[in-house]
PDB file of N, CA and C in Angstrom:
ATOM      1  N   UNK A   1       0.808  -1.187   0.000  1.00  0.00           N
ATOM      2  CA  UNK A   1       0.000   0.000   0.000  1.00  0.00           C
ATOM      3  C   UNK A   1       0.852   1.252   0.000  1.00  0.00           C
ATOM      4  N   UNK A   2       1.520   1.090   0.887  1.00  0.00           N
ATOM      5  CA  UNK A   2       3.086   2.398   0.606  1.00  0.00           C
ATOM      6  C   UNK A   2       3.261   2.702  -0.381  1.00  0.00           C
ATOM      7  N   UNK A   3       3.277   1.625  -1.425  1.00  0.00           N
ATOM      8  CA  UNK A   3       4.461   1.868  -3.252  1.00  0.00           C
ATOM      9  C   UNK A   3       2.989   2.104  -3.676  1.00  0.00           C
ATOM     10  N   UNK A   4       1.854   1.510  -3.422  1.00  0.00           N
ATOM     11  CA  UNK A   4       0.861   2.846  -4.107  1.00  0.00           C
ATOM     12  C   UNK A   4       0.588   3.700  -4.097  1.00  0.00           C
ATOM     13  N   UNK A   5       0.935   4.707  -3.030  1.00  0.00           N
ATOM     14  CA  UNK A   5       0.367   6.006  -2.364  1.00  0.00           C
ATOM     15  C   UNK A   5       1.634   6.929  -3.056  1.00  0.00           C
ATOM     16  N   UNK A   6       3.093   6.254  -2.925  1.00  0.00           N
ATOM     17  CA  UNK A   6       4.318   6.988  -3.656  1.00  0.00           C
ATOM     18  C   UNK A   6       3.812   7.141  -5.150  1.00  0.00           C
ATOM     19  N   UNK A   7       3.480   5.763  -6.120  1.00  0.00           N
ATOM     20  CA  UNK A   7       3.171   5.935  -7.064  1.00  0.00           C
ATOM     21  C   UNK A   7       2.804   7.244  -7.426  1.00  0.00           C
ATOM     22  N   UNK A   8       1.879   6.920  -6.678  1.00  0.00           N
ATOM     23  CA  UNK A   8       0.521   7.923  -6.798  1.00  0.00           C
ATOM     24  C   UNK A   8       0.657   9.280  -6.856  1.00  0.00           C
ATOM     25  N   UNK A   9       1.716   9.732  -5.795  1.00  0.00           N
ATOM     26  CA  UNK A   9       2.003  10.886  -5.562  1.00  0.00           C
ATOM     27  C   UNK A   9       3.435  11.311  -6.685  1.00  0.00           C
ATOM     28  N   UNK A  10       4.054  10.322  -7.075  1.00  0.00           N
ATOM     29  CA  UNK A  10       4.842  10.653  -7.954  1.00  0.00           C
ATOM     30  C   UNK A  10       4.384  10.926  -9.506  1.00  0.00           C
ATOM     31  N   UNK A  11       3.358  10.180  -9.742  1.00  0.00           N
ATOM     32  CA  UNK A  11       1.913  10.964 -10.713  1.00  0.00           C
ATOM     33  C   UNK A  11       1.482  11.970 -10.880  1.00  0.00           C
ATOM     34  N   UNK A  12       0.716  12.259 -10.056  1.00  0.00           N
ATOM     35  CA  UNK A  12       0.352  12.989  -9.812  1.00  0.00           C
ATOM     36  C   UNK A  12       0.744  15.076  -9.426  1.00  0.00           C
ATOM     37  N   UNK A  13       2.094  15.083  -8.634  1.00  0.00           N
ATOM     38  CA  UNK A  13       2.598  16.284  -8.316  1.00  0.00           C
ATOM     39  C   UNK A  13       3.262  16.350  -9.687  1.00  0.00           C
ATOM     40  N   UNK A  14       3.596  18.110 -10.068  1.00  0.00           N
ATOM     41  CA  UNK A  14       4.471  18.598 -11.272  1.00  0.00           C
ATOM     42  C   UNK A  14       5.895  18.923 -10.510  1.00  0.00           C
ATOM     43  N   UNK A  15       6.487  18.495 -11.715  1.00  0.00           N
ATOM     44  CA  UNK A  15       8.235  18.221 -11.824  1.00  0.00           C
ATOM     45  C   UNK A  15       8.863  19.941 -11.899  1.00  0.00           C
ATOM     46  N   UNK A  16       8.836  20.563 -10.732  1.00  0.00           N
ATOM     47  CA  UNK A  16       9.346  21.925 -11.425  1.00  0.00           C
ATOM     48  C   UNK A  16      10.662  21.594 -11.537  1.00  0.00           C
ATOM     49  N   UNK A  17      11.520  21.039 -11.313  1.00  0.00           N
ATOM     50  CA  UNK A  17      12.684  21.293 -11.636  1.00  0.00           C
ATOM     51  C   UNK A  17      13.017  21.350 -13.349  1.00  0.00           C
ATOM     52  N   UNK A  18      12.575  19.561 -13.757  1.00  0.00           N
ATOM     53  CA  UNK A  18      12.529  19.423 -15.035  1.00  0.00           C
ATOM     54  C   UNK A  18      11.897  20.847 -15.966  1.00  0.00           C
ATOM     55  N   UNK A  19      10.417  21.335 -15.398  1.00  0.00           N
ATOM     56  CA  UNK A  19      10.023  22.367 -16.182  1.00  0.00           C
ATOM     57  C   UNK A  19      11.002  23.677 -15.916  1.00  0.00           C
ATOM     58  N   UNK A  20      11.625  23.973 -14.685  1.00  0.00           N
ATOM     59  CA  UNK A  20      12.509  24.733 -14.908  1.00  0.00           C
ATOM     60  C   UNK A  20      13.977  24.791 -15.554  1.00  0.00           C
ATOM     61  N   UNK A  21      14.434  23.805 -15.671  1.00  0.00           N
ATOM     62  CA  UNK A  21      15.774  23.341 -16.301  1.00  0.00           C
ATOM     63  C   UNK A  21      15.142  23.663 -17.460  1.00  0.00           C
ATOM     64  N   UNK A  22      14.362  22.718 -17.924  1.00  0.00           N
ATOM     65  CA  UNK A  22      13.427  23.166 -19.585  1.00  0.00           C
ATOM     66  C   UNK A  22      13.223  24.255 -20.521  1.00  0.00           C
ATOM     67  N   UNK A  23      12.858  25.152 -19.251  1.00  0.00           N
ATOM     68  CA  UNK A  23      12.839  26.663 -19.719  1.00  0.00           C
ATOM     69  C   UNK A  23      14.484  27.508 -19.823  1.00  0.00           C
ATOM     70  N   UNK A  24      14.907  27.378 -18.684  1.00  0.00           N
ATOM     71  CA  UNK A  24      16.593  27.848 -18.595  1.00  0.00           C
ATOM     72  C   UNK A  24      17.304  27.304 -20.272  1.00  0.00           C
ATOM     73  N   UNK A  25      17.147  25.984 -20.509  1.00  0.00           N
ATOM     74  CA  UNK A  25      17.805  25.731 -21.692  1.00  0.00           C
ATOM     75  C   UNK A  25      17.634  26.447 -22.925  1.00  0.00           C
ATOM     76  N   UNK A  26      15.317  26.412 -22.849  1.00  0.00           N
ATOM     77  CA  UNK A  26      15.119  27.137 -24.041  1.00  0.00           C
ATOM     78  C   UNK A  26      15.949  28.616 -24.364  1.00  0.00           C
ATOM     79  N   UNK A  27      15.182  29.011 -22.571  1.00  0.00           N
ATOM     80  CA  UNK A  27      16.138  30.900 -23.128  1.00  0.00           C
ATOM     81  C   UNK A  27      17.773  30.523 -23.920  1.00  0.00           C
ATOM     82  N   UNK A  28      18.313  29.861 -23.361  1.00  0.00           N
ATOM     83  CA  UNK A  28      19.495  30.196 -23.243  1.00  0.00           C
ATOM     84  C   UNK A  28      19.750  30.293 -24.803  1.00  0.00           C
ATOM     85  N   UNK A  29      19.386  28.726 -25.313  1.00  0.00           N
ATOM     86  CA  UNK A  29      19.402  28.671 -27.095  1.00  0.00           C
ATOM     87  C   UNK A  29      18.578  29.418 -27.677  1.00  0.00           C
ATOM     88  N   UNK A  30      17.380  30.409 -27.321  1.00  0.00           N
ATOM     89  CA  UNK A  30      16.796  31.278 -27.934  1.00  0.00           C
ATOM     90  C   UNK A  30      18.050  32.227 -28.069  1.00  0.00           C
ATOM     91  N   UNK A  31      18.286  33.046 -26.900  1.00  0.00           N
ATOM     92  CA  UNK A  31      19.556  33.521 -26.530  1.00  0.00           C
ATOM     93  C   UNK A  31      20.607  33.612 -27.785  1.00  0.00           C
ATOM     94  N   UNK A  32      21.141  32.404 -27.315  1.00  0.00           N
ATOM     95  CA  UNK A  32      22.762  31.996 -28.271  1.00  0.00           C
ATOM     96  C   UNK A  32      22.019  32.161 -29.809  1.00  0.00           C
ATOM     97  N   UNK A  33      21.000  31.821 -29.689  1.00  0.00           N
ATOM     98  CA  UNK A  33      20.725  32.026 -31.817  1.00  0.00           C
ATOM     99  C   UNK A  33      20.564  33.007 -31.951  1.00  0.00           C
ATOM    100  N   UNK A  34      19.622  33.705 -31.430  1.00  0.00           N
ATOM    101  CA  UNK A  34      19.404  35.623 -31.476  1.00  0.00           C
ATOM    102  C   UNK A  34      21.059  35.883 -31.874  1.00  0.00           C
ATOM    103  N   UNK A  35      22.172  35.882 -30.308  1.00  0.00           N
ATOM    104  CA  UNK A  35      23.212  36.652 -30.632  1.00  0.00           C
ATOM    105  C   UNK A  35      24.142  36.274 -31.756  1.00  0.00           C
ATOM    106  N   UNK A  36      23.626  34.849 -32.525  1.00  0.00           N
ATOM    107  CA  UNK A  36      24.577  34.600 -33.766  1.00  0.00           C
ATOM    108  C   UNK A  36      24.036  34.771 -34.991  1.00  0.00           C
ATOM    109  N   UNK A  37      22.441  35.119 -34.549  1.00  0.00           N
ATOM    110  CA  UNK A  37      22.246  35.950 -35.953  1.00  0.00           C
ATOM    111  C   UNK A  37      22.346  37.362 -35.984  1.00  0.00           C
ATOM    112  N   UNK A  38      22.604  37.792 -34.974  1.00  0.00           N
ATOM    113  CA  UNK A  38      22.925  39.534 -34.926  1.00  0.00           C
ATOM    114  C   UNK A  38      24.491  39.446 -35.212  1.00  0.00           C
ATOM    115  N   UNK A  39      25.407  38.793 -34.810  1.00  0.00           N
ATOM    116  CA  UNK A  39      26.694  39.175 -35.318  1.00  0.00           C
ATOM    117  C   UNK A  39      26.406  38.480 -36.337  1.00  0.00           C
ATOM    118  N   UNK A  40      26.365  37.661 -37.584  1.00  0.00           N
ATOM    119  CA  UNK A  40      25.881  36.988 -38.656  1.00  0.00           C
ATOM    120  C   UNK A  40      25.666  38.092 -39.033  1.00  0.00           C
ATOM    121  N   UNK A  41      24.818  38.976 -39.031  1.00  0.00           N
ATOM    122  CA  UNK A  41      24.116  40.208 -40.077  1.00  0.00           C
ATOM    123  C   UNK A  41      25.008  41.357 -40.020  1.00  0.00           C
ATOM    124  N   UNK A  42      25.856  41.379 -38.846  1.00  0.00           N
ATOM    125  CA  UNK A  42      26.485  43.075 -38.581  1.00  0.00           C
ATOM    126  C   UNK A  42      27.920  42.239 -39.522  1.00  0.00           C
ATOM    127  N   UNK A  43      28.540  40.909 -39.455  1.00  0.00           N
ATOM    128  CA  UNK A  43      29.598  40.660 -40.486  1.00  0.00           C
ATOM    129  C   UNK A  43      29.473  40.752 -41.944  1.00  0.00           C
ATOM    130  N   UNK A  44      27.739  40.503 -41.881  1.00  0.00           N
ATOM    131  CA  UNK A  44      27.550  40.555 -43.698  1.00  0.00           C
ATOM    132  C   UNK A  44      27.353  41.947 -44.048  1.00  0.00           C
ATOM    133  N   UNK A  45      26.774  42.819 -42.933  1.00  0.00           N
ATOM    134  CA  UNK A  45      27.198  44.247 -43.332  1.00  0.00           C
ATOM    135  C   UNK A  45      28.700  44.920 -43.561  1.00  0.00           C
ATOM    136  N   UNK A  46      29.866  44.110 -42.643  1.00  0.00           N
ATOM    137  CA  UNK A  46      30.946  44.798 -42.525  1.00  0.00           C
ATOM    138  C   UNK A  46      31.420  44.521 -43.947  1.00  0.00           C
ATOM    139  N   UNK A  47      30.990  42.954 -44.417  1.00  0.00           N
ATOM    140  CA  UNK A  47      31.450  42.407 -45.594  1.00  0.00           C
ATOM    141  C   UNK A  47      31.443  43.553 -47.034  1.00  0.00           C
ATOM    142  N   UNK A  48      30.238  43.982 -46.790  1.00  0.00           N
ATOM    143  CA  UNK A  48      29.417  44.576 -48.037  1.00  0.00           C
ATOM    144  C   UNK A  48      30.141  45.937 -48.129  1.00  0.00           C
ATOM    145  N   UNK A  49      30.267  46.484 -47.002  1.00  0.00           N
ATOM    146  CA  UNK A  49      30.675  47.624 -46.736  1.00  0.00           C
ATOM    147  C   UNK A  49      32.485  47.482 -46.911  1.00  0.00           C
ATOM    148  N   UNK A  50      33.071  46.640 -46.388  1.00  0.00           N
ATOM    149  CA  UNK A  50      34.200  46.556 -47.176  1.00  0.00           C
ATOM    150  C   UNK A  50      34.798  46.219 -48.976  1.00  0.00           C
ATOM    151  N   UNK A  51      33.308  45.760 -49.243  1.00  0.00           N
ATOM    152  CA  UNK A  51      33.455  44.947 -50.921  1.00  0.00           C
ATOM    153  C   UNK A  51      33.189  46.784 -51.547  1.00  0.00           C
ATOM    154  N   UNK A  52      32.659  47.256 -50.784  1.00  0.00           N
ATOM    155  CA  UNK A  52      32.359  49.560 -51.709  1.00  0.00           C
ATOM    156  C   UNK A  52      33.610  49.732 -51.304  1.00  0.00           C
ATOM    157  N   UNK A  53      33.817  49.845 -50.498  1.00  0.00           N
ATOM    158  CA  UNK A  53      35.397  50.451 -49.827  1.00  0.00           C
ATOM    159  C   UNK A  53      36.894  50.187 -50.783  1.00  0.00           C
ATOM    160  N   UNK A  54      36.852  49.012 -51.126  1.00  0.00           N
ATOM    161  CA  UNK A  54      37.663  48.333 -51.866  1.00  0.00           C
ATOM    162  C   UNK A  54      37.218  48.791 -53.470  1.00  0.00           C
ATOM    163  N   UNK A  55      35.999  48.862 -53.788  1.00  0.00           N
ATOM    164  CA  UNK A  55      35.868  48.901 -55.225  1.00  0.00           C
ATOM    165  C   UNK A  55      35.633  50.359 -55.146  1.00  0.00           C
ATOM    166  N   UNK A  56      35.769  51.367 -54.142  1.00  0.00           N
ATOM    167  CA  UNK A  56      35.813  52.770 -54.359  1.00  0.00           C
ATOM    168  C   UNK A  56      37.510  53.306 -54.636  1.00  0.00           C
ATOM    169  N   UNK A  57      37.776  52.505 -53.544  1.00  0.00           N
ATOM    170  CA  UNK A  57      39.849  53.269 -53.542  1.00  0.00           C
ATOM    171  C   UNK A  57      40.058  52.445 -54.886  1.00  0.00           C
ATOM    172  N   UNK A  58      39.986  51.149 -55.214  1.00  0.00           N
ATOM    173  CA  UNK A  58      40.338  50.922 -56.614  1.00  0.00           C
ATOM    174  C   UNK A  58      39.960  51.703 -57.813  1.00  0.00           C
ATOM    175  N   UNK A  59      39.040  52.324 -57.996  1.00  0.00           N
ATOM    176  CA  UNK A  59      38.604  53.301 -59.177  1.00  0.00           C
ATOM    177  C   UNK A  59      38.959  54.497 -58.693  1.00  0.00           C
ATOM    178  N   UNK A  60      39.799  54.898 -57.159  1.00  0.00           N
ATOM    179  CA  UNK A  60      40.002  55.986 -57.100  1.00  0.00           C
ATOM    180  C   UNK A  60      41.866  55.829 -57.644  1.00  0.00           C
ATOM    181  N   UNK A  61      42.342  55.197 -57.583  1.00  0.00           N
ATOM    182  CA  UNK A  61      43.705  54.794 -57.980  1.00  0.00           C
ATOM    183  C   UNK A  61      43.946  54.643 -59.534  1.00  0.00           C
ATOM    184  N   UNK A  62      42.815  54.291 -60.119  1.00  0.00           N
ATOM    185  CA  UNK A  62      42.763  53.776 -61.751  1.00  0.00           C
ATOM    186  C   UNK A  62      42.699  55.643 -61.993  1.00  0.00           C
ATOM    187  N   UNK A  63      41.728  56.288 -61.526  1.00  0.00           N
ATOM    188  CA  UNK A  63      41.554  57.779 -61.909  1.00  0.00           C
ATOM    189  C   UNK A  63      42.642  58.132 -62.033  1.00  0.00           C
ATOM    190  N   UNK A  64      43.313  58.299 -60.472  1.00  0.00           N
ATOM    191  CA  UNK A  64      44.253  59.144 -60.342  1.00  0.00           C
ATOM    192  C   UNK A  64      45.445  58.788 -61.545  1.00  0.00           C
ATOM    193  N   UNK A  65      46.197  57.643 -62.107  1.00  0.00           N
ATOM    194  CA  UNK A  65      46.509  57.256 -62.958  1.00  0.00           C
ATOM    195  C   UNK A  65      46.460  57.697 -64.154  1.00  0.00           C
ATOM    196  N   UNK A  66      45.029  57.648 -64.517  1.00  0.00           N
ATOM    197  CA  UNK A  66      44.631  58.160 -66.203  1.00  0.00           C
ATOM    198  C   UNK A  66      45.116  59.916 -65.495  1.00  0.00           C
ATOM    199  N   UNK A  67      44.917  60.794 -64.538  1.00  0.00           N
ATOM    200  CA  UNK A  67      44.470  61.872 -64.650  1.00  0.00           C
ATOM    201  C   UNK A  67      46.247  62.237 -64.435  1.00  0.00           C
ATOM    202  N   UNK A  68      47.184  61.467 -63.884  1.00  0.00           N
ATOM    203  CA  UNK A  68      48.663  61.436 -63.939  1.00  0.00           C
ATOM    204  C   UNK A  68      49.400  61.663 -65.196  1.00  0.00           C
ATOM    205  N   UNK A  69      48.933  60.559 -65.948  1.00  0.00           N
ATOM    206  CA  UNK A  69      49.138  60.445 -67.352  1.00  0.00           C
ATOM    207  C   UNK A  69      48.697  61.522 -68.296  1.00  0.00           C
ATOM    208  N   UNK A  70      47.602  61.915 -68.141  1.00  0.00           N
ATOM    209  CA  UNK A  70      47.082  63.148 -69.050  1.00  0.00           C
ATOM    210  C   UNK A  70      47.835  64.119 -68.799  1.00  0.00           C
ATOM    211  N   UNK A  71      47.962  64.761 -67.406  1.00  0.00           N
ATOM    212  CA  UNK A  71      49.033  65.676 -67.137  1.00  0.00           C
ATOM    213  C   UNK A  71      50.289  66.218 -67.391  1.00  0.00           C
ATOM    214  N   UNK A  72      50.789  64.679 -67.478  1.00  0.00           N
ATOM    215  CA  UNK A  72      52.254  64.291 -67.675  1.00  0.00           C
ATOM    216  C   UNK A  72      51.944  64.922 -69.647  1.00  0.00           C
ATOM    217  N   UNK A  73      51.226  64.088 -70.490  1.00  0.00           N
ATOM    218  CA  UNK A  73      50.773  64.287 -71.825  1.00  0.00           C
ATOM    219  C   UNK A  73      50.413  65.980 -71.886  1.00  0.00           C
ATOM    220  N   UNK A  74      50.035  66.406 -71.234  1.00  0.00           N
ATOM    221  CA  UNK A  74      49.544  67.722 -71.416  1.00  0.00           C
ATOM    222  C   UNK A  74      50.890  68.594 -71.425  1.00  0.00           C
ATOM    223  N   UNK A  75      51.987  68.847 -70.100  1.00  0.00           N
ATOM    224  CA  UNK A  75      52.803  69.733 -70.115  1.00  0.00           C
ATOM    225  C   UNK A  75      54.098  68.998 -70.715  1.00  0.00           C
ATOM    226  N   UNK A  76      53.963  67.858 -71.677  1.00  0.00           N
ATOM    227  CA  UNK A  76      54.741  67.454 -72.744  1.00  0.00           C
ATOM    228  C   UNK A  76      54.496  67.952 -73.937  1.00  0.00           C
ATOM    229  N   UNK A  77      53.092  68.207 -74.302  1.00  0.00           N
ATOM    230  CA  UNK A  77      52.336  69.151 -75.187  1.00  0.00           C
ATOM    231  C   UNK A  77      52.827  70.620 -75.101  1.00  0.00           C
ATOM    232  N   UNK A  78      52.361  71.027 -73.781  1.00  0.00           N
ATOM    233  CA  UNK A  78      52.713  72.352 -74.004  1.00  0.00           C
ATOM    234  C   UNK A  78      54.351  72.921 -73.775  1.00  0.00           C
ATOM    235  N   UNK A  79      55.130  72.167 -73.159  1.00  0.00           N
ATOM    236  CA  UNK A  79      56.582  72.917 -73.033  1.00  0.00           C
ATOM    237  C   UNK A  79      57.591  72.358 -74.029  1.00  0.00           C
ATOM    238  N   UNK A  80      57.226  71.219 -74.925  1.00  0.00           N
ATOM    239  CA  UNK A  80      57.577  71.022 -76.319  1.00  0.00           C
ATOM    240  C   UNK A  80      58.800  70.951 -76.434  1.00  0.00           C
ATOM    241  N   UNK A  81      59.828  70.090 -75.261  1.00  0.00           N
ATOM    242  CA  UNK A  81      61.135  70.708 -74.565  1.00  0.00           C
ATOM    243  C   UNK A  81      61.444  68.943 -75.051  1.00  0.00           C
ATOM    244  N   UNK A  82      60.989  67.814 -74.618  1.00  0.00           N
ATOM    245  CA  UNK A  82      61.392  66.990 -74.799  1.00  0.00           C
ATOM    246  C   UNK A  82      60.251  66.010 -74.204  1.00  0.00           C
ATOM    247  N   UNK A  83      60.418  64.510 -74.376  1.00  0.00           N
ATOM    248  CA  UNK A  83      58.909  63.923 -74.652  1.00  0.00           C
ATOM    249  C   UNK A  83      58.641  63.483 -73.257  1.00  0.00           C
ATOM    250  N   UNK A  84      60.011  63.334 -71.929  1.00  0.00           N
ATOM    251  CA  UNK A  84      59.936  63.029 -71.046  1.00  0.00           C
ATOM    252  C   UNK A  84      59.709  63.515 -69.893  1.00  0.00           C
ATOM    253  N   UNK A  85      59.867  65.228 -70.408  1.00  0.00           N
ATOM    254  CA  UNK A  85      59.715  65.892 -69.051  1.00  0.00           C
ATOM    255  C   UNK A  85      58.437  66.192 -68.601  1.00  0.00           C
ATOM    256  N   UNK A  86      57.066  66.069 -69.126  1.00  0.00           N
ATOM    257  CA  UNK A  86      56.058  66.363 -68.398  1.00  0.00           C
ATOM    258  C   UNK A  86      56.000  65.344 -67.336  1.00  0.00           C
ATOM    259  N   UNK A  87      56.533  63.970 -67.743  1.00  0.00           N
ATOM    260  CA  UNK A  87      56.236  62.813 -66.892  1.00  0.00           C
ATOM    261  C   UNK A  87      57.847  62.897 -65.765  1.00  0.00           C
ATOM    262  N   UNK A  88      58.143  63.472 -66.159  1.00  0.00           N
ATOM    263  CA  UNK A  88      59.438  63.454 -64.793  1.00  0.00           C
ATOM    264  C   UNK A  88      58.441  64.977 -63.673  1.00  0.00           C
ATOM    265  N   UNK A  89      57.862  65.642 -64.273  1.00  0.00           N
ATOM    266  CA  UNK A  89      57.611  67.173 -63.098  1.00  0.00           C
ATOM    267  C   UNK A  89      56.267  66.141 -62.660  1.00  0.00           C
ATOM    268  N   UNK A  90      55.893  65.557 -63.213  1.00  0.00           N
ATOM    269  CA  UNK A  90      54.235  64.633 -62.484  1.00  0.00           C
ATOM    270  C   UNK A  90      55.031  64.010 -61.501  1.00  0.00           C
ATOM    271  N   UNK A  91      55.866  63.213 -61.583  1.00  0.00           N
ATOM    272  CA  UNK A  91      56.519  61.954 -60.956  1.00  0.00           C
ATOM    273  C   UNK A  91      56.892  63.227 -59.793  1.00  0.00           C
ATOM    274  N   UNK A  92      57.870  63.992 -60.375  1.00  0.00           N
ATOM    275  CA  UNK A  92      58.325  64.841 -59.052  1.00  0.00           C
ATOM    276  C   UNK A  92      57.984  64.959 -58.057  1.00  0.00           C
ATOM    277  N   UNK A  93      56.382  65.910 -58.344  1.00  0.00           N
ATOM    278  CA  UNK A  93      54.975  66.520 -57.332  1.00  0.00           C
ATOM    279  C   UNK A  93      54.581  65.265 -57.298  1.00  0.00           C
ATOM    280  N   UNK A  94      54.464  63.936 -57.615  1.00  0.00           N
ATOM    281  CA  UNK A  94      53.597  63.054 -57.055  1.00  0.00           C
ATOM    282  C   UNK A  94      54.562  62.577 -55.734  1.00  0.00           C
ATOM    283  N   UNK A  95      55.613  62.371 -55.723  1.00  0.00           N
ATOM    284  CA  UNK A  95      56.686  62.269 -54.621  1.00  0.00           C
ATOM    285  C   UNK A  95      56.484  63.172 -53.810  1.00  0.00           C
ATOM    286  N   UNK A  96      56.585  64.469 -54.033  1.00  0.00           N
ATOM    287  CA  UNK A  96      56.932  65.370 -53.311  1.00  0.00           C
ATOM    288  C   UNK A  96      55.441  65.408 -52.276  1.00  0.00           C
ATOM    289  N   UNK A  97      54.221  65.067 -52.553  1.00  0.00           N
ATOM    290  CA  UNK A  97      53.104  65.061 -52.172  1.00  0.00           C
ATOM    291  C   UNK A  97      52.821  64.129 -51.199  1.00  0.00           C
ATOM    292  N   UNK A  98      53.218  62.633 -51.562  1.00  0.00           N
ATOM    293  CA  UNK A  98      53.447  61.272 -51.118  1.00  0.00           C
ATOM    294  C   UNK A  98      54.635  61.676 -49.515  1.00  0.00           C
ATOM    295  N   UNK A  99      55.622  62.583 -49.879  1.00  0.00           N
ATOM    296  CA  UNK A  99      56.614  62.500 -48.804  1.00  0.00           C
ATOM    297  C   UNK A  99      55.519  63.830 -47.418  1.00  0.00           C
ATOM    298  N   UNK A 100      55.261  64.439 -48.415  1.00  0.00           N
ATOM    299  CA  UNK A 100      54.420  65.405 -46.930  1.00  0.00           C
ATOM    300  C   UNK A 100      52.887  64.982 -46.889  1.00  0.00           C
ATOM    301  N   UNK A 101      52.482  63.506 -47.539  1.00  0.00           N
ATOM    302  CA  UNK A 101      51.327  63.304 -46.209  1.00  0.00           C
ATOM    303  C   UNK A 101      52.597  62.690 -45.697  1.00  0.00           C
ATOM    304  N   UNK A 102      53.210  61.697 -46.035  1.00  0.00           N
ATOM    305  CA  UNK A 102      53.585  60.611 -45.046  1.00  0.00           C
ATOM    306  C   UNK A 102      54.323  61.041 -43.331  1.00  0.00           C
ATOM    307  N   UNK A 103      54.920  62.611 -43.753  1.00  0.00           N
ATOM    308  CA  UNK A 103      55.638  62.946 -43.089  1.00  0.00           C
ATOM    309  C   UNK A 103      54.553  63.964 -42.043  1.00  0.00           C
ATOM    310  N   UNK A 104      53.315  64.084 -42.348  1.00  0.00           N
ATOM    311  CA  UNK A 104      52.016  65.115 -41.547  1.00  0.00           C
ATOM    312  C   UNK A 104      51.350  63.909 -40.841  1.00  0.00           C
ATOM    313  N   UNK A 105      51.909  62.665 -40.741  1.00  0.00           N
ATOM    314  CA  UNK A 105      51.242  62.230 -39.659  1.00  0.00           C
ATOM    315  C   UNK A 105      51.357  61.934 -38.592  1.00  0.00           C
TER     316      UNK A 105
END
């Protein structure tokens, strides 16, 4: 009659522990997925935002180039002195420009 009344009562009453362990786990993996899809989305932003960054300074380098070259072509045009010197006074000021950022920081 004992192991029926335990039965009985082991039937019968609710398990808070189990339902609390239960819940603790859910948050936690609600939790952990939330915070790996928020860094997940802020990396695919950094991604995107580095893929402009990269394809902006690259077309800003291709410019500067063509707009080097024209220059260089232009005061070879106009000082009619010899075919190399517009591109030696570009090269010059592009040095000379290159040495005072490097040296303003």
């Amino acid at each position: 009659m004992a192991l029926a009344k335990k039965t009985k009562k082991e039937g019968s009453s609710f398990d808070w522990q189990e339902t609390l362990s239960g819940l603790g786990v859910s948050f936690f993996k609600n939790f952990a997925d939330s915070l790996a899809d928020k860094i997940k989305h802020r990396i695919q932003e950094m991604v995107v935002a580095l893929q402009k960054g990269l394809l902006g300074t690259f077309l800003i380098i291709i410019g500067t180039i063509f707009a080097l070259v024209s220059l260089a072509l232009f005061i070879n045009e106009m000082l009619m002195i010899g075919t190399g010197v517009g591109y030696a006074i570009v090269g010059i000021f592009s040095i000379l420009m290159g040495l005072l950022i490097i040296k303003s920081k």
